[in-house]
Protein backbone atom coordinates (compact mmCIF):
# COMPACT_ATOMS: atom_id res chain seq x y z
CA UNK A 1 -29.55 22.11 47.87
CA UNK A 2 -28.66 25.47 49.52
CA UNK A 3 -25.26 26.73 49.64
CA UNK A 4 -23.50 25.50 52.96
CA UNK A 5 -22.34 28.47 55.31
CA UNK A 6 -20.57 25.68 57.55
CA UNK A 7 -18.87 23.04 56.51
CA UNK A 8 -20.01 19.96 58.88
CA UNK A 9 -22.30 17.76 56.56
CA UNK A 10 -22.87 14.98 59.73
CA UNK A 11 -24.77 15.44 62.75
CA UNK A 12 -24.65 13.82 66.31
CA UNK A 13 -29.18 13.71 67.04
CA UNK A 14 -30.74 15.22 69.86
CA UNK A 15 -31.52 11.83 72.07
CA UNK A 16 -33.00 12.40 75.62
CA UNK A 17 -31.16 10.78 78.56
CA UNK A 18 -28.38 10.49 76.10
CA UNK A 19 -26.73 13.59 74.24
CA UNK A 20 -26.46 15.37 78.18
CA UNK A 21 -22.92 17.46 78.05
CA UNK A 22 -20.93 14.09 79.46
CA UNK A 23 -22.29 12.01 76.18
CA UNK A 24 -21.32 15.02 74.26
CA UNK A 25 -17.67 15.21 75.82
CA UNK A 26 -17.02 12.04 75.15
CA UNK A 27 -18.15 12.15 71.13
CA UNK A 28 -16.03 14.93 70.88
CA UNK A 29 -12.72 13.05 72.69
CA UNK A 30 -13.24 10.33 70.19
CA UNK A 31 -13.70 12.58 67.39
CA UNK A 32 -11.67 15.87 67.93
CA UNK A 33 -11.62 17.40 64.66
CA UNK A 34 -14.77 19.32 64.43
CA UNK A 35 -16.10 17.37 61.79
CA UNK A 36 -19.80 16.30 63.19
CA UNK A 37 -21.96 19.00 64.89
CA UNK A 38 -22.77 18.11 68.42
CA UNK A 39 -26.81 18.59 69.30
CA UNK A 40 -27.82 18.46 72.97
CA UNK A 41 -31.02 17.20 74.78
CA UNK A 42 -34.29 18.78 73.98
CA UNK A 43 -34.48 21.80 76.75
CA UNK A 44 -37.85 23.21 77.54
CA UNK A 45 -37.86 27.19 76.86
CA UNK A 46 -39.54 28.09 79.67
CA UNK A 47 -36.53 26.69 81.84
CA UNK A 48 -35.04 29.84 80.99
CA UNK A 49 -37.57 32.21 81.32
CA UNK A 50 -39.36 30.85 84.55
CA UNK A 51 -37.02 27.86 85.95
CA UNK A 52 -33.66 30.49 85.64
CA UNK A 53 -31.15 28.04 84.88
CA UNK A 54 -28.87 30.41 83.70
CA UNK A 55 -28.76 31.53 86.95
CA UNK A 56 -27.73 28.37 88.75
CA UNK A 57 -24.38 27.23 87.90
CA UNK A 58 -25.44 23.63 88.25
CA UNK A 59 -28.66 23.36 86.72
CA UNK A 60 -26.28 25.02 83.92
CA UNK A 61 -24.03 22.93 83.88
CA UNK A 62 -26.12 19.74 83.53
CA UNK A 63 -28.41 20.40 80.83
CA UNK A 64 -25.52 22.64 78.43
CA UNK A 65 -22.01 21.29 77.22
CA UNK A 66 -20.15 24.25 78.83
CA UNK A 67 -16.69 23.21 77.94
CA UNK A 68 -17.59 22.74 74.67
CA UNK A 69 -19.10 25.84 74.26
CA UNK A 70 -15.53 27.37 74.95
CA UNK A 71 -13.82 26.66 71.70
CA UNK A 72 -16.00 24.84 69.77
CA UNK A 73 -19.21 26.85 69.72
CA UNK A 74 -20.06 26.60 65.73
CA UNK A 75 -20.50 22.93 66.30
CA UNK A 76 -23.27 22.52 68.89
CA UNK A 77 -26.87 23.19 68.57
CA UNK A 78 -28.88 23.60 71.34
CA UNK A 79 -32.54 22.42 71.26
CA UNK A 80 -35.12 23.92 72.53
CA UNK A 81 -38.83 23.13 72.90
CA UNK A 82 -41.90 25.69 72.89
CA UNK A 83 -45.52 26.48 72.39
CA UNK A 84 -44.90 30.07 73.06
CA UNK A 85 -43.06 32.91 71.20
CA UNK A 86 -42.25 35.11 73.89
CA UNK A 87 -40.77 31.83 76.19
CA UNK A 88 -38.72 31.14 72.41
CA UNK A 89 -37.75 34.62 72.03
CA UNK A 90 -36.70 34.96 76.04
CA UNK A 91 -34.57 31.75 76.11
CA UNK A 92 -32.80 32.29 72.50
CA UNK A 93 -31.49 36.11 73.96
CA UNK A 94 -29.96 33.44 77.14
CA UNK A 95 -28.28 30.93 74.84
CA UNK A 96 -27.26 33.53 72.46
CA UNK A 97 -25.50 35.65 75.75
CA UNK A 98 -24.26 32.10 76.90
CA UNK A 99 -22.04 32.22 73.84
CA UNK A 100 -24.73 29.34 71.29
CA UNK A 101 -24.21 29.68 68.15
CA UNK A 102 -27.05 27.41 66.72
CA UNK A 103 -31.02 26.38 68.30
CA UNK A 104 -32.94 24.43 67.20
CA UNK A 105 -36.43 24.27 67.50
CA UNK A 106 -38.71 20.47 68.68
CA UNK A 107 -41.00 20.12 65.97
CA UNK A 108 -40.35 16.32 65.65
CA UNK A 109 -41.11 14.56 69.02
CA UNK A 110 -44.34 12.50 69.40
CA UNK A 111 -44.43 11.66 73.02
CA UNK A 112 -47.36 12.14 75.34
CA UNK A 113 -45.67 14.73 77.94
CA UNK A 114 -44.49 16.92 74.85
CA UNK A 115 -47.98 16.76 73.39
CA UNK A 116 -49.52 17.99 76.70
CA UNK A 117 -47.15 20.53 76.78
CA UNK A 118 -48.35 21.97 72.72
CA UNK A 119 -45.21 21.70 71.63
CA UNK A 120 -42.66 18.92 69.62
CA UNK A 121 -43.96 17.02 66.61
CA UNK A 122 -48.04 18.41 67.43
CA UNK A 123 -46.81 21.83 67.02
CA UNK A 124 -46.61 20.68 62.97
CA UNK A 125 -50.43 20.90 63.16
CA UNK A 126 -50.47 24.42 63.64
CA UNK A 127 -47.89 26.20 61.15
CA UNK A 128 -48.48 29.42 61.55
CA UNK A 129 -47.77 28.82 65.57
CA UNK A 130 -44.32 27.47 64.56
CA UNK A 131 -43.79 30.52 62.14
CA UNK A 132 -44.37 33.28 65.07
CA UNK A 133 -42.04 30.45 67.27
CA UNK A 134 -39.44 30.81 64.60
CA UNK A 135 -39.83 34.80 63.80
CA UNK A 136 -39.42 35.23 67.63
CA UNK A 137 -36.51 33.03 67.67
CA UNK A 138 -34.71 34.80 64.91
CA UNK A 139 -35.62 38.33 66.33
CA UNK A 140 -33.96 37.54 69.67
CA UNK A 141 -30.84 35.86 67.74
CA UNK A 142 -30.55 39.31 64.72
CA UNK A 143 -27.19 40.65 64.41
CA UNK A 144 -25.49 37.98 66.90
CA UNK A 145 -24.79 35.18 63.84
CA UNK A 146 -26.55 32.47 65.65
CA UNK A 147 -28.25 30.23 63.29
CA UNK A 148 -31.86 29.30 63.81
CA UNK A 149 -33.24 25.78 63.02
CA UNK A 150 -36.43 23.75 62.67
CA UNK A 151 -36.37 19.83 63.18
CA UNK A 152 -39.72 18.04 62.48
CA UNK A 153 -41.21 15.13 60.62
CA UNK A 154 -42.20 14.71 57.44
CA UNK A 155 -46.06 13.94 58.22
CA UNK A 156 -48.04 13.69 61.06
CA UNK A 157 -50.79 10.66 61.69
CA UNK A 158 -52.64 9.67 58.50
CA UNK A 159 -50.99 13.09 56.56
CA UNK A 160 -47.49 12.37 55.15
CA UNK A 161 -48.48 14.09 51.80
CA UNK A 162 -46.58 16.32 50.05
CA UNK A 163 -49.28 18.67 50.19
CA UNK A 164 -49.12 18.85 53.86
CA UNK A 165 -45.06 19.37 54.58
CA UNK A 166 -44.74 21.61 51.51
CA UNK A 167 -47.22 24.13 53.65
CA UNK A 168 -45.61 23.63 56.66
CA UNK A 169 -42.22 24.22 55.28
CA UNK A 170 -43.77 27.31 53.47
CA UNK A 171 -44.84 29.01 56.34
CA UNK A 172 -42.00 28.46 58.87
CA UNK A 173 -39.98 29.67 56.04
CA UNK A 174 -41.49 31.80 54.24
CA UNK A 175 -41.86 34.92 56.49
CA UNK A 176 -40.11 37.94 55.76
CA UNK A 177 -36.65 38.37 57.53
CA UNK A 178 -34.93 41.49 58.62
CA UNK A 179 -31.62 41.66 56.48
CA UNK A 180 -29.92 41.27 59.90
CA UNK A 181 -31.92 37.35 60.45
CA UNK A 182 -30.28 34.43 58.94
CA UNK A 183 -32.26 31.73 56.87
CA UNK A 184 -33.64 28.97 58.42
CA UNK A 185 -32.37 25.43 58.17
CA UNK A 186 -34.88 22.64 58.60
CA UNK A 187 -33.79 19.19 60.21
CA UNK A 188 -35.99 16.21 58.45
CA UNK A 189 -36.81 13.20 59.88
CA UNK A 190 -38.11 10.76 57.38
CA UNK A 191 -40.65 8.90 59.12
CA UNK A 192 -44.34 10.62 59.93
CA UNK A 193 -45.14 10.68 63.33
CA UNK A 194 -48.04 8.90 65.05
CA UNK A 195 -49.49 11.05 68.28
CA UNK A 196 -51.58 8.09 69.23
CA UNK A 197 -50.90 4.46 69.72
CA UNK A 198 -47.10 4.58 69.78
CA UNK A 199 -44.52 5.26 72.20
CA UNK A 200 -41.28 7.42 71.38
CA UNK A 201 -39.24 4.70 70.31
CA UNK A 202 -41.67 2.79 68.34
CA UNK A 203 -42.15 6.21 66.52
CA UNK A 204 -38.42 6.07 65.63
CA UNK A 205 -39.08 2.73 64.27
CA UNK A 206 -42.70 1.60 62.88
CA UNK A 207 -43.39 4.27 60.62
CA UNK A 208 -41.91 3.56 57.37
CA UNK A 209 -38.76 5.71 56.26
CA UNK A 210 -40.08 7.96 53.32
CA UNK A 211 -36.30 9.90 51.86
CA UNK A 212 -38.00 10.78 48.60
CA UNK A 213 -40.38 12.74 50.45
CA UNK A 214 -38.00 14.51 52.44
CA UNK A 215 -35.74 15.08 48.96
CA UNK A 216 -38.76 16.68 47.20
CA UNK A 217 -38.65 19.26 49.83
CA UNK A 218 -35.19 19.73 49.38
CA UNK A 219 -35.72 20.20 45.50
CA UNK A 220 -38.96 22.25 45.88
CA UNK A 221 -36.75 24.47 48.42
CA UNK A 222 -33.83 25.57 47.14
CA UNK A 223 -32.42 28.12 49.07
CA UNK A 224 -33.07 26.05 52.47
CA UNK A 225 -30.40 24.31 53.80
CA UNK A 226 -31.71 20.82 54.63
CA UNK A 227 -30.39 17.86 56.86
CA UNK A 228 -32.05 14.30 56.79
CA UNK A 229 -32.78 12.40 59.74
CA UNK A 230 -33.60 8.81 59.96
CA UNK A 231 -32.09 5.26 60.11
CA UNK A 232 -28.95 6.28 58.53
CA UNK A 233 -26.35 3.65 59.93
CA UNK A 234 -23.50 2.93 58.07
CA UNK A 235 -21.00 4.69 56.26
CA UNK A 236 -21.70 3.95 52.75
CA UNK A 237 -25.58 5.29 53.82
CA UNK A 238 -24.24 8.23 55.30
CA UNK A 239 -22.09 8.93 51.84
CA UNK A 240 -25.25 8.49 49.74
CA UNK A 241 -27.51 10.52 51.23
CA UNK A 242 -25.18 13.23 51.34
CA UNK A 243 -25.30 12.92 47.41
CA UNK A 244 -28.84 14.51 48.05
CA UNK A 245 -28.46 16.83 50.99
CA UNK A 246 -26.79 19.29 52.61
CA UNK A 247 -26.49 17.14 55.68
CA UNK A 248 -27.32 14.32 57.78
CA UNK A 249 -27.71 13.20 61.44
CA UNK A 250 -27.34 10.02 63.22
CA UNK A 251 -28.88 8.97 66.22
CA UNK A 252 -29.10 5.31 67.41
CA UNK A 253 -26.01 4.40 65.86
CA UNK A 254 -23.98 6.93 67.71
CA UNK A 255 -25.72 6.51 70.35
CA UNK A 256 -25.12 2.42 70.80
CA UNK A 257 -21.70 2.88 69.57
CA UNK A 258 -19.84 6.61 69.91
CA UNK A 259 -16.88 5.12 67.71
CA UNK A 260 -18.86 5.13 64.53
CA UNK A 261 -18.13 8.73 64.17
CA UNK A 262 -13.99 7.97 63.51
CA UNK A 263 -15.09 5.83 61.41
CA UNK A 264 -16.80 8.41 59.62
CA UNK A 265 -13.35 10.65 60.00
CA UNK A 266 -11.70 8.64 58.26
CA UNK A 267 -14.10 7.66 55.31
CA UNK A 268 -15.95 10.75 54.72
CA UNK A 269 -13.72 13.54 55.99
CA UNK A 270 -10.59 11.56 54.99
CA UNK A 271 -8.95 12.16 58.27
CA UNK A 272 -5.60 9.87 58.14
CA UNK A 273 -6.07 6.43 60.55
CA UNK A 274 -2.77 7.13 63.06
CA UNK A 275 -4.67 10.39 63.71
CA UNK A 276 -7.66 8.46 65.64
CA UNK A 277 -6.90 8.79 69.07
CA UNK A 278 -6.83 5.64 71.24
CA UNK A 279 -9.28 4.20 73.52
CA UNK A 280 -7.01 4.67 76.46
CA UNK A 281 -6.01 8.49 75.32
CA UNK A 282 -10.04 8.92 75.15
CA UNK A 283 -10.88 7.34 78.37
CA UNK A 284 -8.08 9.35 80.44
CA UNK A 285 -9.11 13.06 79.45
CA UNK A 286 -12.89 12.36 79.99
CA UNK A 287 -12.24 10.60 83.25
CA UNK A 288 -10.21 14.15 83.87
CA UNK A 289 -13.37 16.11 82.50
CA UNK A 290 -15.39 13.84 84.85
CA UNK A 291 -13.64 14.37 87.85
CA UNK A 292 -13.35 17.84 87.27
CA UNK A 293 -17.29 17.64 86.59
CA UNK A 294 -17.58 16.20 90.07
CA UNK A 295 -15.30 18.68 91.96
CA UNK A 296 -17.09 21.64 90.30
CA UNK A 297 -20.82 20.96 89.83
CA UNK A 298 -21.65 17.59 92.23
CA UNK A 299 -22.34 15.90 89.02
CA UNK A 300 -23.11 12.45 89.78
CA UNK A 301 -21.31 9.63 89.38
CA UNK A 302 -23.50 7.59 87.79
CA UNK A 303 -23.91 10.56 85.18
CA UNK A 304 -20.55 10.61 84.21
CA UNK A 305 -20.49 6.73 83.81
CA UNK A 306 -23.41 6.49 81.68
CA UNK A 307 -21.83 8.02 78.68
CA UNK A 308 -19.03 4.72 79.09
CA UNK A 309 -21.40 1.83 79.56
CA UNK A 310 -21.46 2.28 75.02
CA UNK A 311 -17.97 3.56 75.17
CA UNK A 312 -16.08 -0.09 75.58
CA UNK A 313 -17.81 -3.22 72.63
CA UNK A 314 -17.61 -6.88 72.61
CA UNK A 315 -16.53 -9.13 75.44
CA UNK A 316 -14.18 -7.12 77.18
CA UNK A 317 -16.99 -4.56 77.05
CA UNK A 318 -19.29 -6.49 79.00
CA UNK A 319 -17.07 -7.30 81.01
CA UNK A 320 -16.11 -3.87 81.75
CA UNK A 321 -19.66 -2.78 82.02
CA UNK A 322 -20.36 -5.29 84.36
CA UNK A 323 -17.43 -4.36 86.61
CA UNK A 324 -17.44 -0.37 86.36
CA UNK A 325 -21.29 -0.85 87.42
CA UNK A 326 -19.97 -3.32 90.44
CA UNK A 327 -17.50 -0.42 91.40
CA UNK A 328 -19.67 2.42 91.32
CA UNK A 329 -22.24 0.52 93.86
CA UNK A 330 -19.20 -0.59 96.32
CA UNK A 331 -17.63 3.14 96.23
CA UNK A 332 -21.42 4.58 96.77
CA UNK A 333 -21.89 2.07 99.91
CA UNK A 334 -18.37 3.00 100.95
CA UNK A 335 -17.44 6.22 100.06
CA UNK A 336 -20.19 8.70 99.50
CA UNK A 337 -21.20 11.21 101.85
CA UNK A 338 -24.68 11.89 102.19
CA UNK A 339 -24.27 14.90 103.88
CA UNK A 340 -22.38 17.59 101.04
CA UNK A 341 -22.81 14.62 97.99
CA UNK A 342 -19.36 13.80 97.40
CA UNK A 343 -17.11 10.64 97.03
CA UNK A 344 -13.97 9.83 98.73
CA UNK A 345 -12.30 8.49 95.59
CA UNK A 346 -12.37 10.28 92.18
CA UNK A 347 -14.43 9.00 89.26
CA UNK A 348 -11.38 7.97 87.56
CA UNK A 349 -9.79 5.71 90.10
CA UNK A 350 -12.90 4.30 89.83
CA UNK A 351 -12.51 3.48 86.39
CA UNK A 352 -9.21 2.55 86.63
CA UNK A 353 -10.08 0.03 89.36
CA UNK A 354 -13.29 -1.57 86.92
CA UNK A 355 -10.77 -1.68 83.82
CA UNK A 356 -8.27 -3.34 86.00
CA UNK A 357 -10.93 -6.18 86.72
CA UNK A 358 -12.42 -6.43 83.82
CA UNK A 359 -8.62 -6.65 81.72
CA UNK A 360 -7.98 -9.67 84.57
CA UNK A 361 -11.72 -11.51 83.50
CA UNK A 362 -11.28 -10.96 80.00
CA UNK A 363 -7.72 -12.30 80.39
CA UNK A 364 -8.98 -15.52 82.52
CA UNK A 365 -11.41 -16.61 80.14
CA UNK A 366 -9.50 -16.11 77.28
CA UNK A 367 -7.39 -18.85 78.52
CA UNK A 368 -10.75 -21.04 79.70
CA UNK A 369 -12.00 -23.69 77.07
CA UNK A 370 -13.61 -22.30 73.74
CA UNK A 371 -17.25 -23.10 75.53
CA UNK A 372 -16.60 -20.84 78.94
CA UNK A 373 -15.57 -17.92 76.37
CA UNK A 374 -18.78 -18.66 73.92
CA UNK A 375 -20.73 -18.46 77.01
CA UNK A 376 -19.22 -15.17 77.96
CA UNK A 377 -20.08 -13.45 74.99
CA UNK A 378 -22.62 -14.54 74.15
């Protein structure tokens, strides 16, 4: 394994329609103490260098994690996605002026529109593409300490040998750096991906999880830092595997429940249990983010609530699912103004009202027979 320059060994995955800036407020309210590095959705280069985002504070401000970007820079990683070096090289000098301090580079995703596009996991095909990708990205970043990274599979179709990821990983790596360019990190998930025949999600689960071949790359290439991607779950799985590697990311599991990362506070960064803020401490300062969100950018409502829909579990979670859903249509019907896209009532009197309801169900069937409360949950 390389030598760490950063200390976070546990990643938050880049998850489209999931890891938007409001997913990524809310990870960080639940865990505060910059232990996990924060990754955002997959943003096309060429957003930058044609579509000017950077020059529309909203479009900004729904595709980066602004606040978080204030004071805690080190610990998010934007990705990006590219068949072109000069689009690459263009949107890195943005991000890097935007304050980024890590991008990553889509070598990893199989899905139709990113294939038509050249770039994502089909860029893996063409190495040498990815290498002049990555040597643009690292001249646009030299001198300003942003960190460059690569996140791709470890095969592609009917090739997961060794043969074929040691080249890739070769080439992407291998060029000659000015002394001013950092190294570059690769992100590996451990599953091949299959351009044909399988959607996105069934590529994050039908292709079999291969670790050792992702852990002969990280002892063929020792001075690359290396974080593994794939199926890790669980605590104990997340303390093995960092046995082996510099680091590792989670995805589904953070994504279907955003608490698993205090648990990981407290059992891998030893962070003490009364320290864990609350549910209710959580749910206050991102309503106040959200409303703030709203007031500022426009941002939808049903943006902001998205993000909560995983944020309560169990019964009284459905129940507040069900109700904060219920709200949201009655205050749109209501309340919203079609004309300037605002609401009458703030986002988090909204939430207030749907925890309110659901505390009252959850209460009433608690006191119904054992069958009415089976049937609740199950």
């Amino acid at each position: 394994m390389a030598t760490l320059v950063r200390r976070l060994r546990t990643s938050v995955a880049p998850m489209i329609d999931v890891t938007d800036p409001y997913f990524l407020r809310l990870t960080r309210l639940i865990s505060p103490f910059g232990n996990h590095q924060l990754w955002t959705e997959m943003i096309h280069a060429n957003a930058f260098s044609r579509g000017r985002i950077h020059l529309d504070p909203v479009k900004l401000a729904q595709n980066l994690p602004l606040r978080e970007l204030e004071d805690f820079a080190d610990n998010v990683v934007v990705q990006i996605g590219s068949s072109s070096p000069q689009d690459a090289h263009e949107a890195v000098d943005t991000l890097v002026k935007l304050g980024v301090r890590n991008i990553n580079l889509n070598c990893g995703c199989p899905s139709r529109n990113v294939q038509m596009g050249a770039f994502g996991a089909v860029l893996m095909k063409t190495p040498t593409v990815v290498a002049d990708i990555v040597s643009a990205m690292s001249e646009a970043a030299r001198g300003s300490g942003c960190r460059i990274s690569v996140k791709c599979r470890i095969g592609i179709d009917e090739d997961e040998s060794p043969e074929f990821l040691h080249g890739f990983l070769s080439t992407v790596t291998g060029q000659t750096r000015h002394k001013d360019e950092l190294p570059i990190d690769i992100v590996l998930h451990a599953r091949r991906a299959w351009l044909n025949g399988l959607s996105p999600k069934q590529n994050r689960l039908v292709p079999v999880l291969n670790y050792e071949r992702a852990y002969e790359m990280v002892r063929s290439f020792t001075n690359t830092s290396f974080v593994v991607n794939g199926g890790i779950d669980s605590v104990d799985s997340v303390v093995e595997h960092l046995k082996l590697a510099d680091s590792v990311m989670i995805g589904r599991k953070v994504r279907e429940d955003p608490w698993f990362l205090s648990h990981l506070d407290q059992h891998v960064y030893n962070v003490p249990e009364h320290m864990i803020p609350t549910p209710e401490s959580v749910l206050a300062q991102y309503t106040q983010f959200a409303d703030a969100s709203h007031n500022t950018y426009g941002t939808r409502y049903s943006v902001l609530a998205r993000p909560l829909f995983v944020f309560f579990r169990g019964r009284m979670g459905k129940a507040m699912r069900t109700h904060l859903g219920w709200t949201l249509t009655k205050a749109k019907s209501q309340n919203f103004s079609h004309k300037n896209a605002t609401y009458s009532v703030q986002f988090g009197e909204l939430v207030q009202e749907a925890v309110h309801a659901a505390n009252a169900e959850y209460a009433a069937r608690s006191r119904a027979p054992d069958a009415q409360v089976a049937e609740v949950g199950a």
